[in-house]
C-alpha atoms as a PDB file:
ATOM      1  CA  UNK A   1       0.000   0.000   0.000  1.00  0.00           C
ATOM      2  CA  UNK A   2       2.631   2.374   0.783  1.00  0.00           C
ATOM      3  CA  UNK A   3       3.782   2.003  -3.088  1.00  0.00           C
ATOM      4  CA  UNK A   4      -0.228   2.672  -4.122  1.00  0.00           C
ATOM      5  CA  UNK A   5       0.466   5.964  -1.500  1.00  0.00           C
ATOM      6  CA  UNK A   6       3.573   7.183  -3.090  1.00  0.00           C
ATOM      7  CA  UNK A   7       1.696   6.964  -6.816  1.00  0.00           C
ATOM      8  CA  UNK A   8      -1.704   8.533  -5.292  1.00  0.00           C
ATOM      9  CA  UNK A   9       0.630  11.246  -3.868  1.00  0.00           C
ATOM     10  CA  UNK A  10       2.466  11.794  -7.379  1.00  0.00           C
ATOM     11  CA  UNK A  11      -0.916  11.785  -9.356  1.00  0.00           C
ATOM     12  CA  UNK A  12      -2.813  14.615  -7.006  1.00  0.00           C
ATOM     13  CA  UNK A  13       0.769  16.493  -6.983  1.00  0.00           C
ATOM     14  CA  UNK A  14       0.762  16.783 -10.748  1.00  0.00           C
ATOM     15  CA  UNK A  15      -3.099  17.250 -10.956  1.00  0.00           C
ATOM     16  CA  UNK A  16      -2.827  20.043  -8.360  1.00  0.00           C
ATOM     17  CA  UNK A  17       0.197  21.855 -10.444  1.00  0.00           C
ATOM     18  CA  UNK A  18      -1.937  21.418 -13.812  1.00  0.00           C
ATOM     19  CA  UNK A  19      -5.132  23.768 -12.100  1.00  0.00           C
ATOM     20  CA  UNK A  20      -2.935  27.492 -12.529  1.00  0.00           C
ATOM     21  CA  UNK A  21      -2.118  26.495 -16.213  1.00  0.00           C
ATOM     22  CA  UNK A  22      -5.915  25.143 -16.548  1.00  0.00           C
ATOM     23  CA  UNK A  23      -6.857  28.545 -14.947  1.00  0.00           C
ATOM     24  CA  UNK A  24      -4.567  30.629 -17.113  1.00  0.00           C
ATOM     25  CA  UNK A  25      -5.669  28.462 -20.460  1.00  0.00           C
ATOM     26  CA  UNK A  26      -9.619  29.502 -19.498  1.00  0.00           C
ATOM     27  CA  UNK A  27      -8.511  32.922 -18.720  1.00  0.00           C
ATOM     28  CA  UNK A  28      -6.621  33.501 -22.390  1.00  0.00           C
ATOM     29  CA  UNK A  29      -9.208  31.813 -24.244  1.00  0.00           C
ATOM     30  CA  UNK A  30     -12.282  33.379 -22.763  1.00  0.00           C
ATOM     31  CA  UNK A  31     -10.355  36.859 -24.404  1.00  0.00           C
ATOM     32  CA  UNK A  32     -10.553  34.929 -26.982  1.00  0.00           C
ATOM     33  CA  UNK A  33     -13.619  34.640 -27.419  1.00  0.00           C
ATOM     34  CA  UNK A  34     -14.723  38.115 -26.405  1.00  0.00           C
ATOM     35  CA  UNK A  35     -11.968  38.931 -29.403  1.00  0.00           C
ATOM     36  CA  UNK A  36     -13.973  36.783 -31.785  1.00  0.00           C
ATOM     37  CA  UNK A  37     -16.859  38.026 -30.782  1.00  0.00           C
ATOM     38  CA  UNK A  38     -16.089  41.379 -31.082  1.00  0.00           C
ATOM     39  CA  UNK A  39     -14.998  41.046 -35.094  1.00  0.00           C
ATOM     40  CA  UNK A  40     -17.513  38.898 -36.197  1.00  0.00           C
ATOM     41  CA  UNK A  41     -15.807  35.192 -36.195  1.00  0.00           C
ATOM     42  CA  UNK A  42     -17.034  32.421 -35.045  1.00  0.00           C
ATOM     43  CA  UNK A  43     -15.247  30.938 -31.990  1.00  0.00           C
ATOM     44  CA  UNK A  44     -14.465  27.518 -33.954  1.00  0.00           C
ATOM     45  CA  UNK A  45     -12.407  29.564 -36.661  1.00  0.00           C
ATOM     46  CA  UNK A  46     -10.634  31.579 -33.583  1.00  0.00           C
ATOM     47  CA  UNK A  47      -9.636  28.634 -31.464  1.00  0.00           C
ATOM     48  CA  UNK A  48      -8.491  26.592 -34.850  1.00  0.00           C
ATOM     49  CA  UNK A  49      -6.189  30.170 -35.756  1.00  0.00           C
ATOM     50  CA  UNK A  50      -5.275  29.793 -31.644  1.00  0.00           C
ATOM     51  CA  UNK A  51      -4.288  25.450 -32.355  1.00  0.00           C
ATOM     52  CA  UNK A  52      -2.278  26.455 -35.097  1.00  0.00           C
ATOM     53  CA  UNK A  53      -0.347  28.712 -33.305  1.00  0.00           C
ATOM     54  CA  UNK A  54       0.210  27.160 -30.135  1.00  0.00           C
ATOM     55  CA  UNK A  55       0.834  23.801 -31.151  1.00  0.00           C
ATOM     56  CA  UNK A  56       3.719  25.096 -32.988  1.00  0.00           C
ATOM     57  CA  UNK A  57       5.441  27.674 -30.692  1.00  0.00           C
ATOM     58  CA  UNK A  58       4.058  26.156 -27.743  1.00  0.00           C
ATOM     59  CA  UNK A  59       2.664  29.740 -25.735  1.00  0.00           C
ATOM     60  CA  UNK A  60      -0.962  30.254 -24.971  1.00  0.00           C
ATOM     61  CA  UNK A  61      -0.478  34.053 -24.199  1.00  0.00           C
ATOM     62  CA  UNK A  62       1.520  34.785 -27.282  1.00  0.00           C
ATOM     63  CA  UNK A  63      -0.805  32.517 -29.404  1.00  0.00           C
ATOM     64  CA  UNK A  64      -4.222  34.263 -28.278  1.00  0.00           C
ATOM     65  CA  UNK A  65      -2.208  37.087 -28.551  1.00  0.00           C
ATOM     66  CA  UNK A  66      -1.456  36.910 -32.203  1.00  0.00           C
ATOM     67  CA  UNK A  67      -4.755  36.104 -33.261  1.00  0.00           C
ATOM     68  CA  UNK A  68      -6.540  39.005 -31.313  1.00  0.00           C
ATOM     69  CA  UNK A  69      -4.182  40.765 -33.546  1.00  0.00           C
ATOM     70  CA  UNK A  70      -5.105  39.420 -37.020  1.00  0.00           C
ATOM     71  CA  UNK A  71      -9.021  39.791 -35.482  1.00  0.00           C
ATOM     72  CA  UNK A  72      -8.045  43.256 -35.019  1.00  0.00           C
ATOM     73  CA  UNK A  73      -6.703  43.514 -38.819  1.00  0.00           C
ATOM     74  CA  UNK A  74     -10.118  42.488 -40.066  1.00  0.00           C
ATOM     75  CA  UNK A  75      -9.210  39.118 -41.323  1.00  0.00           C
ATOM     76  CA  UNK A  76     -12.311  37.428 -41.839  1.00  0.00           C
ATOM     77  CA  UNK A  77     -12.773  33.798 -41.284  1.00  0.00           C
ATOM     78  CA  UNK A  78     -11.584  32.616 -45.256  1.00  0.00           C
ATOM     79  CA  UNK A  79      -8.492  34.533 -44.650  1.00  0.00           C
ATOM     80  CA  UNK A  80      -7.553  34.188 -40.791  1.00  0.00           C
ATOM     81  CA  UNK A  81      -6.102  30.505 -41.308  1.00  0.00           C
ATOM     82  CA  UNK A  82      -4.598  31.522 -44.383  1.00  0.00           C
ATOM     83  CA  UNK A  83      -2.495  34.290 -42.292  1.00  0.00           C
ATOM     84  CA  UNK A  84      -1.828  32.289 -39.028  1.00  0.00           C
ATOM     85  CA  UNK A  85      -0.155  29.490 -41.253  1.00  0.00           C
ATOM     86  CA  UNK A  86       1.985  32.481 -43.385  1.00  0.00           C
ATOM     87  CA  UNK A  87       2.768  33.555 -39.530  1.00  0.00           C
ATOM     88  CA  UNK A  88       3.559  30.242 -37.974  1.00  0.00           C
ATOM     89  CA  UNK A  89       5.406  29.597 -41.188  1.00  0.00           C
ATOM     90  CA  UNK A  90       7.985  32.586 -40.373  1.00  0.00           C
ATOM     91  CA  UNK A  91       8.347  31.947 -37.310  1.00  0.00           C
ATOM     92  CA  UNK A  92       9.669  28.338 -38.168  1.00  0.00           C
ATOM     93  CA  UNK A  93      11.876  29.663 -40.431  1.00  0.00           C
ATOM     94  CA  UNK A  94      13.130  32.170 -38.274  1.00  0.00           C
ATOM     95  CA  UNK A  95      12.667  30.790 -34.602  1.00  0.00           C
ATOM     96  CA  UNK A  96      14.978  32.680 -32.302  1.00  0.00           C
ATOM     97  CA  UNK A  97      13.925  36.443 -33.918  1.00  0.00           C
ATOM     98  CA  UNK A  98      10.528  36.350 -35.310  1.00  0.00           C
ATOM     99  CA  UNK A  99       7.651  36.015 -32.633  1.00  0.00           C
ATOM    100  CA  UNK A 100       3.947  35.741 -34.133  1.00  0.00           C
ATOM    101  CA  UNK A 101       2.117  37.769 -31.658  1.00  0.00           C
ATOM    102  CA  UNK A 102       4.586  40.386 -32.913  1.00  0.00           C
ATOM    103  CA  UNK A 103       4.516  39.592 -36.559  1.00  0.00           C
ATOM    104  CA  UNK A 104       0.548  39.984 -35.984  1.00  0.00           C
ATOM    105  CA  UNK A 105       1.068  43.132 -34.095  1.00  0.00           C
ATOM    106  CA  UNK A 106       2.755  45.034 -36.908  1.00  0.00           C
ATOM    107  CA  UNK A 107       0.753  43.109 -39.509  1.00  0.00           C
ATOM    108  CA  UNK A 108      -2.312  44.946 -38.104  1.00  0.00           C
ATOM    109  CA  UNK A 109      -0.145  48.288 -38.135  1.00  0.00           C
ATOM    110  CA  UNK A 110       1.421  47.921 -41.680  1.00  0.00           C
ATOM    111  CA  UNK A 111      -2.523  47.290 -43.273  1.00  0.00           C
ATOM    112  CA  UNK A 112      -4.169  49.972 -40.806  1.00  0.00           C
ATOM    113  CA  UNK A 113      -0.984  52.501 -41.328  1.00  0.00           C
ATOM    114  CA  UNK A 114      -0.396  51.398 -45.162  1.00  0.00           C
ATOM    115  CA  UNK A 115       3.481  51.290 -43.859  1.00  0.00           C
ATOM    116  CA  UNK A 116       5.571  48.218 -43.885  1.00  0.00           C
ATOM    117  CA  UNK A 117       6.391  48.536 -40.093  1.00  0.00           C
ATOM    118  CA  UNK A 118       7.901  46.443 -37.096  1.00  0.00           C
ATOM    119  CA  UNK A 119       8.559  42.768 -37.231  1.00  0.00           C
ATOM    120  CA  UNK A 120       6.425  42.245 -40.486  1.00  0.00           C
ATOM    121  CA  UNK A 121       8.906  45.068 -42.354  1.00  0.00           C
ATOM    122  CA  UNK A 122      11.551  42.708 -41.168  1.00  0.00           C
ATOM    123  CA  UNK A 123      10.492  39.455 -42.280  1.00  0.00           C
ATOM    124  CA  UNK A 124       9.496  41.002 -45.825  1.00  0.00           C
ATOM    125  CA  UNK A 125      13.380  42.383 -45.583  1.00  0.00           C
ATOM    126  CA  UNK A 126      14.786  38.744 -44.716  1.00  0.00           C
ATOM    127  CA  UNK A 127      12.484  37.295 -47.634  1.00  0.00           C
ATOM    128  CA  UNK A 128      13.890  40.046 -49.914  1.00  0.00           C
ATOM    129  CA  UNK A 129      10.825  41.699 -50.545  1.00  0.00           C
ATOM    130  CA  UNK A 130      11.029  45.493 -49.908  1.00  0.00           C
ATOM    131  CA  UNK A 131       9.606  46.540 -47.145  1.00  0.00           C
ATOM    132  CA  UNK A 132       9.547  50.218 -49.405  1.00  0.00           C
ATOM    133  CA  UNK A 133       7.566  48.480 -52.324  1.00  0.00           C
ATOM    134  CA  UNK A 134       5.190  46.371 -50.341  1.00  0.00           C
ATOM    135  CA  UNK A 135       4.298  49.443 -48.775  1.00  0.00           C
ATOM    136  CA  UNK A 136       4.103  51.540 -52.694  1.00  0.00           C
ATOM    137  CA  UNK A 137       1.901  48.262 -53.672  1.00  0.00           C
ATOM    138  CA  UNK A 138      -0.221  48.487 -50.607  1.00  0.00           C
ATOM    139  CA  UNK A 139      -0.482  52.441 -51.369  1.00  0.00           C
ATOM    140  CA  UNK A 140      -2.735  50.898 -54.638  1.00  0.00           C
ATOM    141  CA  UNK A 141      -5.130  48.726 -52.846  1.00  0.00           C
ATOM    142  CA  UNK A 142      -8.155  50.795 -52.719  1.00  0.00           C
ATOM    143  CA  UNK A 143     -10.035  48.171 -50.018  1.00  0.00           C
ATOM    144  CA  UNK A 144      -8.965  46.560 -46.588  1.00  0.00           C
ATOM    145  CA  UNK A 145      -9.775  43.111 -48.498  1.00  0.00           C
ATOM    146  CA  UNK A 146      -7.081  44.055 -51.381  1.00  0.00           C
ATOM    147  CA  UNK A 147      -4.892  44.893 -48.434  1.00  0.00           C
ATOM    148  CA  UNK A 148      -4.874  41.536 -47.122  1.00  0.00           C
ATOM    149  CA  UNK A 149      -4.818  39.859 -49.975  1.00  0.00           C
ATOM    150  CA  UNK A 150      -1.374  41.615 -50.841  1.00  0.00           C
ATOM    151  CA  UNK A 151      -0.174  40.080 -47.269  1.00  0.00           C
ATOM    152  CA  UNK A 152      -1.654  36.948 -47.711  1.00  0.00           C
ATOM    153  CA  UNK A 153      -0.245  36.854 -51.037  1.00  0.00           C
ATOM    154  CA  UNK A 154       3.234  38.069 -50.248  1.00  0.00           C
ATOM    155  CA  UNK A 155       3.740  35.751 -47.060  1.00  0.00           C
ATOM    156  CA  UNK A 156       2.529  32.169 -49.551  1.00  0.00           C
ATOM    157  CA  UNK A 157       4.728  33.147 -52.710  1.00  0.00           C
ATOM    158  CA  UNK A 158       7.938  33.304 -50.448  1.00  0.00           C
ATOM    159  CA  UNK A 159       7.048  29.921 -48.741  1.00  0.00           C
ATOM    160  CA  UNK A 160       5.823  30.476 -45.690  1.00  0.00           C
ATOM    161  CA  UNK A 161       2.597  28.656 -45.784  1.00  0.00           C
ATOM    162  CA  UNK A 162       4.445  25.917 -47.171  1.00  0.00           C
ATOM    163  CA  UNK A 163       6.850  25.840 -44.362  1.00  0.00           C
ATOM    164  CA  UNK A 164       3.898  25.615 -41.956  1.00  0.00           C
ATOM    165  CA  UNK A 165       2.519  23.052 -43.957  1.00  0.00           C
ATOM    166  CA  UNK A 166       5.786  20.812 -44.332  1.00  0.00           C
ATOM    167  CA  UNK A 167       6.448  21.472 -40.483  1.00  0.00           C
ATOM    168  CA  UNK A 168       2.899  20.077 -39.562  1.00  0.00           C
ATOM    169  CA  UNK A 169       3.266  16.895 -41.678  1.00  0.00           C
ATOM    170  CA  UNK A 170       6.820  16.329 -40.451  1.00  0.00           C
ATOM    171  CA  UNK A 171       5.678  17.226 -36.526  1.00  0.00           C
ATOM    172  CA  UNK A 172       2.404  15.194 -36.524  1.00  0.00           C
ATOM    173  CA  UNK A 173       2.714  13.504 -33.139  1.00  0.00           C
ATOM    174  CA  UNK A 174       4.371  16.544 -31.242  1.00  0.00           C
ATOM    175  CA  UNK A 175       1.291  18.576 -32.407  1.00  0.00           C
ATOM    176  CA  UNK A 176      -0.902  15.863 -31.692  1.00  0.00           C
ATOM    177  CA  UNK A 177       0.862  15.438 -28.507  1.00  0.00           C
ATOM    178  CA  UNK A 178       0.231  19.702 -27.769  1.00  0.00           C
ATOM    179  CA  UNK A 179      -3.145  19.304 -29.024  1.00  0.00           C
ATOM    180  CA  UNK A 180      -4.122  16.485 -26.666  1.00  0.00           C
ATOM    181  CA  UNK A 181      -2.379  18.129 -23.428  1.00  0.00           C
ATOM    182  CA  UNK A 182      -4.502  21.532 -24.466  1.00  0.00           C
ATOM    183  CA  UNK A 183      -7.727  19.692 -24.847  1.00  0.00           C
ATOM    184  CA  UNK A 184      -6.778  17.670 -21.114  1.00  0.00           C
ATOM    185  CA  UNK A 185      -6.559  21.471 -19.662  1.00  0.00           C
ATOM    186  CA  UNK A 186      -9.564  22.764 -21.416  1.00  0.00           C
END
């Protein structure tokens, strides 16, 4: 019995130390929500932009973060997945500089501000696009959807929804593996 103790002890030990992630989880999801809400998007299409995100980088805050900010941007829900996976996809090709609730950040800036700006003006500078004539060619769009779909457009020609794509079939059971832990907290 004392070896049933020890492993009763263990389990309620690691229950016990799951409830303040649980808590935090709830907490960053129910904003969220009230995000999704807010811009017209269904929860489903939020929380599937939020998997994407944190099953790859792994950061709840950071995750809900990003997508709030892409909400924010207008992206409706045809072109939200389409710009989480362009997101995810730089931040797997450039791990250690490019964060995507920053990359969504000055996303939303550069399309509200018509000015390549911030993290997003970087990445187009890594990928060799200008952040000077994305920011002429975003001058011509004469609508917020043409806006996006310059972005959009931009982030799949220089393979970056590819490299989400590739990363996802290649990273199956670690994503699975995320997924599953997120759905035991939810």
């Amino acid at each position: 019995t004392e070896k049933l103790s020890k492993a009763a002890a263990g389990l309620m030990t690691a229950v016990f130390a799951t409830v303040p992630a649980t808590d935090e989880l709830r907490q960053d999801l129910s904003y969220l929500e009230q995000n999704a809400q807010a811009a017209g998007i269904s929860i489903s299409e939020a929380e599937k932009a939020f998997d994407t995100f944190n099953n790859v980088i792994n950061e709840t805050d950071s995750s809900v973060e990003a997508v709030s900010n892409l909400l924010q941007a207008g992206f409706t829900e045809s072109n939200l997945q389409k710009a989480v996976e362009g997101l995810t996809g730089a931040y797997i090709r450039f791990p250690d500089t490019m964060k995507v609730e920053s990359l969504a950040d000055s996303l939303q800036e550069t399309l509200a501000t018509g000015n390549a700006t911030g993290q997003f003006a970087e990445l187009l500078d890594r990928l060799g696009v200008s952040a000077d004539t994305f920011s002429e060619q975003l001058a011509q769009c004469t609508t917020e959807a043409e806006k996006q779909e310059l972005a959009l457009r931009v982030l799949a020609e220089n393979g970056l929804n590819d490299a989400y794509t590739s990363y996802a079939e290649t990273n199956q059971a670690m994503i699975e593996s995320r997924q599953a832990t997120q759905d035991l907290q939810e």
